[in-house]
C-alpha atoms as a PDB file:
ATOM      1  CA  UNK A   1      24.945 -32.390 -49.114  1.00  0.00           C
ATOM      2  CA  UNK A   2      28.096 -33.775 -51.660  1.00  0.00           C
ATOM      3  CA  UNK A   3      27.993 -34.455 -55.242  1.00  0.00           C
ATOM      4  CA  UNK A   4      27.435 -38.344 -55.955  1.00  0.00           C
ATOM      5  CA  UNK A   5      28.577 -39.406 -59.245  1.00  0.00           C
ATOM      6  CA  UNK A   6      27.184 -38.016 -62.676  1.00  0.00           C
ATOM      7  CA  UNK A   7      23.770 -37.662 -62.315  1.00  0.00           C
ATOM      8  CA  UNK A   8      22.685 -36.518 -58.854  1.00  0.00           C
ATOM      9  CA  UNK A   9      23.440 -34.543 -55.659  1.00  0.00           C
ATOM     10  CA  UNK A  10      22.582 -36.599 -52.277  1.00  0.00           C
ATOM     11  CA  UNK A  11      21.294 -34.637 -49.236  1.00  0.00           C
ATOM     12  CA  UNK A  12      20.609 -36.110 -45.998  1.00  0.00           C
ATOM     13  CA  UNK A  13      16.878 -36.284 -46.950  1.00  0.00           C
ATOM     14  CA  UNK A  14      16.159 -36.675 -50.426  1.00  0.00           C
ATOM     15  CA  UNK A  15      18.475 -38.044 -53.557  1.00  0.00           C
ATOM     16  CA  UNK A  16      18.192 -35.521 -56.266  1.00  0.00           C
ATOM     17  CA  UNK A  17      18.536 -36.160 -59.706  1.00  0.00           C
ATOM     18  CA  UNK A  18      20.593 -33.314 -61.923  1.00  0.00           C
ATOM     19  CA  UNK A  19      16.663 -33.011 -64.275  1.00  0.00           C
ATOM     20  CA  UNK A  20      15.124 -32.053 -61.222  1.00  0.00           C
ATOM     21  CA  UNK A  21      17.687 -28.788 -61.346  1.00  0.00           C
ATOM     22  CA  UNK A  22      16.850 -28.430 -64.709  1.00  0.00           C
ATOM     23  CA  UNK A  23      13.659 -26.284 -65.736  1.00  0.00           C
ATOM     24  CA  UNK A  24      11.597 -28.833 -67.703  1.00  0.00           C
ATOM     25  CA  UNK A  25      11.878 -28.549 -71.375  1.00  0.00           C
ATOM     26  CA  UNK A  26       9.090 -29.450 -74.164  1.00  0.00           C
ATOM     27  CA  UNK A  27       9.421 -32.169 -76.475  1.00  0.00           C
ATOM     28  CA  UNK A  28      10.046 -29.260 -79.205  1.00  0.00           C
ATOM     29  CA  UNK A  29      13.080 -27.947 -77.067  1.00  0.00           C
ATOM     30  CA  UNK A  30      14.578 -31.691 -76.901  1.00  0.00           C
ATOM     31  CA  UNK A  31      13.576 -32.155 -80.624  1.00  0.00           C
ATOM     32  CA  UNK A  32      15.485 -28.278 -81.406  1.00  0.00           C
ATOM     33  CA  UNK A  33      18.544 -29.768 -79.333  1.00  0.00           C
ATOM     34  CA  UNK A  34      19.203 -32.639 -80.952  1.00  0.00           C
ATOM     35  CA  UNK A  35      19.166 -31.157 -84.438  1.00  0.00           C
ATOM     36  CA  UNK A  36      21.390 -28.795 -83.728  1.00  0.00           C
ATOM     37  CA  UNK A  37      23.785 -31.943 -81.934  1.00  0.00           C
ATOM     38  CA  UNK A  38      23.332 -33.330 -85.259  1.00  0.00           C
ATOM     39  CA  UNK A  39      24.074 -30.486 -87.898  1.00  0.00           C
ATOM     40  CA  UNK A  40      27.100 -29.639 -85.585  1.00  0.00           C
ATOM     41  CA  UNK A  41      28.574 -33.480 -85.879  1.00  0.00           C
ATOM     42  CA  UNK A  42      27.646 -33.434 -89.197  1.00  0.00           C
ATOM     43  CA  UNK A  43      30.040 -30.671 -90.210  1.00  0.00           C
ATOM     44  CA  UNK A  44      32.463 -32.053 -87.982  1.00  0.00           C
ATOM     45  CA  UNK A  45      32.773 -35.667 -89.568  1.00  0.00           C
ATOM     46  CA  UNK A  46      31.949 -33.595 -93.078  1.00  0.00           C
ATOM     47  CA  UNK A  47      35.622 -31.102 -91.639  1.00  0.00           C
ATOM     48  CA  UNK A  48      37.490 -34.346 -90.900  1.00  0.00           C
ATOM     49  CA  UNK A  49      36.536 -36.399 -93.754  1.00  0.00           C
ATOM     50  CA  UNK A  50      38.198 -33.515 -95.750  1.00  0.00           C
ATOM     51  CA  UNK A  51      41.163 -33.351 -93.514  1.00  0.00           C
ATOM     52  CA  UNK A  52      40.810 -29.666 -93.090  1.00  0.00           C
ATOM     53  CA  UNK A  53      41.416 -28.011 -89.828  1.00  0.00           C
ATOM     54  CA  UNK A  54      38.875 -25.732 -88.969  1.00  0.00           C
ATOM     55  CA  UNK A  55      40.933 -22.375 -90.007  1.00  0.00           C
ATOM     56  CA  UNK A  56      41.108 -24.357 -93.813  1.00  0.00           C
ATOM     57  CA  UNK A  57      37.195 -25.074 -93.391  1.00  0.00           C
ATOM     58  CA  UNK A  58      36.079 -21.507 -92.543  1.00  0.00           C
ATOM     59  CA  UNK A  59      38.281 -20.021 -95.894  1.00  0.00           C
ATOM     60  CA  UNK A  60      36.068 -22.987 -98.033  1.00  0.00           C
ATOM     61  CA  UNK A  61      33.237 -22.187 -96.377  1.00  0.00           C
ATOM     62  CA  UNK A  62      33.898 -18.406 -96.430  1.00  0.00           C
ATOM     63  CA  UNK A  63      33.104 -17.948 -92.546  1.00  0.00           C
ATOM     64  CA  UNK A  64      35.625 -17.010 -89.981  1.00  0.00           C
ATOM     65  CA  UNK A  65      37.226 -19.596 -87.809  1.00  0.00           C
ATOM     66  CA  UNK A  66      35.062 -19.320 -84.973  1.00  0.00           C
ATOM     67  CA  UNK A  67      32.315 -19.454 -87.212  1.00  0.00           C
ATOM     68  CA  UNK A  68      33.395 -22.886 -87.310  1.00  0.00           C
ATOM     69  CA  UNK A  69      33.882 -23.326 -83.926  1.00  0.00           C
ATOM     70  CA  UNK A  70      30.280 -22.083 -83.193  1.00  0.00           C
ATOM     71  CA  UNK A  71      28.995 -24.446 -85.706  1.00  0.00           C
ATOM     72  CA  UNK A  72      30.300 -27.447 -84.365  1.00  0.00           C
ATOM     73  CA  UNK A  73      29.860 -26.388 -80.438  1.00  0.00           C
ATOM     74  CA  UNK A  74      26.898 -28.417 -80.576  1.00  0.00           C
ATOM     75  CA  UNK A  75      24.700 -25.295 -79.310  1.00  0.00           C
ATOM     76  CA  UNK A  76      24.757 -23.117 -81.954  1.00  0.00           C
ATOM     77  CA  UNK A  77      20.920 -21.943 -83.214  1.00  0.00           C
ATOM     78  CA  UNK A  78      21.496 -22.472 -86.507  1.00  0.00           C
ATOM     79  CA  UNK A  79      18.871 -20.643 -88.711  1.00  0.00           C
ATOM     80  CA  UNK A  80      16.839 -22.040 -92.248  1.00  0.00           C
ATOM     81  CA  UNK A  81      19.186 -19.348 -94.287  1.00  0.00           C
ATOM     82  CA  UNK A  82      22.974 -20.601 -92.150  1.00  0.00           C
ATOM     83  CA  UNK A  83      21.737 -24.316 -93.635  1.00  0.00           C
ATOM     84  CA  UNK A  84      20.969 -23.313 -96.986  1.00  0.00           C
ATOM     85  CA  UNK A  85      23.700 -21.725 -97.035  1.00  0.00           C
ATOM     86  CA  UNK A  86      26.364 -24.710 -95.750  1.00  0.00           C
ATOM     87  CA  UNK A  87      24.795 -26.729 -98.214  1.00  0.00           C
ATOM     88  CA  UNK A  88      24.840 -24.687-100.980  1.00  0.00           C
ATOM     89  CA  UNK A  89      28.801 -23.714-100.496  1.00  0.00           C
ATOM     90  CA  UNK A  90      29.637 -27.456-100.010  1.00  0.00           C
ATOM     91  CA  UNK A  91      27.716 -28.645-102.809  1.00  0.00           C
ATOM     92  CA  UNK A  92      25.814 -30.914-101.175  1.00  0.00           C
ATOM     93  CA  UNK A  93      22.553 -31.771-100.785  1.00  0.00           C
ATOM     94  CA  UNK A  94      19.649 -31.861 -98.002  1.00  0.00           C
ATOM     95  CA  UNK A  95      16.414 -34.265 -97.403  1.00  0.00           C
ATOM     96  CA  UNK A  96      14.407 -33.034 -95.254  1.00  0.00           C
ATOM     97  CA  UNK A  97      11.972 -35.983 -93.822  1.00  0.00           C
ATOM     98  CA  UNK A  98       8.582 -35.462 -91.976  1.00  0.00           C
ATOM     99  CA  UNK A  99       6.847 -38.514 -90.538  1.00  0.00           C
END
């Protein structure tokens, strides 16, 4: 068996792909995922933007440092209140769109 590439692990029999190591996950858990990708590169453009490093961001936003580096890990399970709360000690604004 050896490690081909990226995506997949070759054995003598069978090519595997690196999802079929995975335990399947639901459209919800792909759906959860990618918000969270997206709130996290949000704050991270929204950091930037302001030229802050992330020790200047956590004193506006009134977290600790690796708050911040939680935030924009990508995987951090942000909850309803942690949003409202970002947006309300940024001053911005959410929409929130259901289709």
């Amino acid at each position: 068996m050896y490690f081909d590439g990226m995506d997949s692990i070759i054995n003598e029999k069978k090519k595997i792909s690196i999802f079929d190591l995975l335990p399947s996950l639901s459209e919800a858990d792909l759906l959860a995922s990618k918000l969270k990708v997206y709130i996290s590169d949000f704050i991270i453009k929204y950091r930037k933007n302001l030229v802050l490093t992330q020790d200047a961001f956590a004193a506006l936003c009134n977290v600790s440092a690796n708050t911040i580096s939680d935030w924009e890990s990508g995987h951090y399970n942000f909850t309803v209140e942690e949003i409202a709360y970002i947006v309300k000690r940024l001053g911005l604004k959410i929409r929130l769109d259901f289709e």
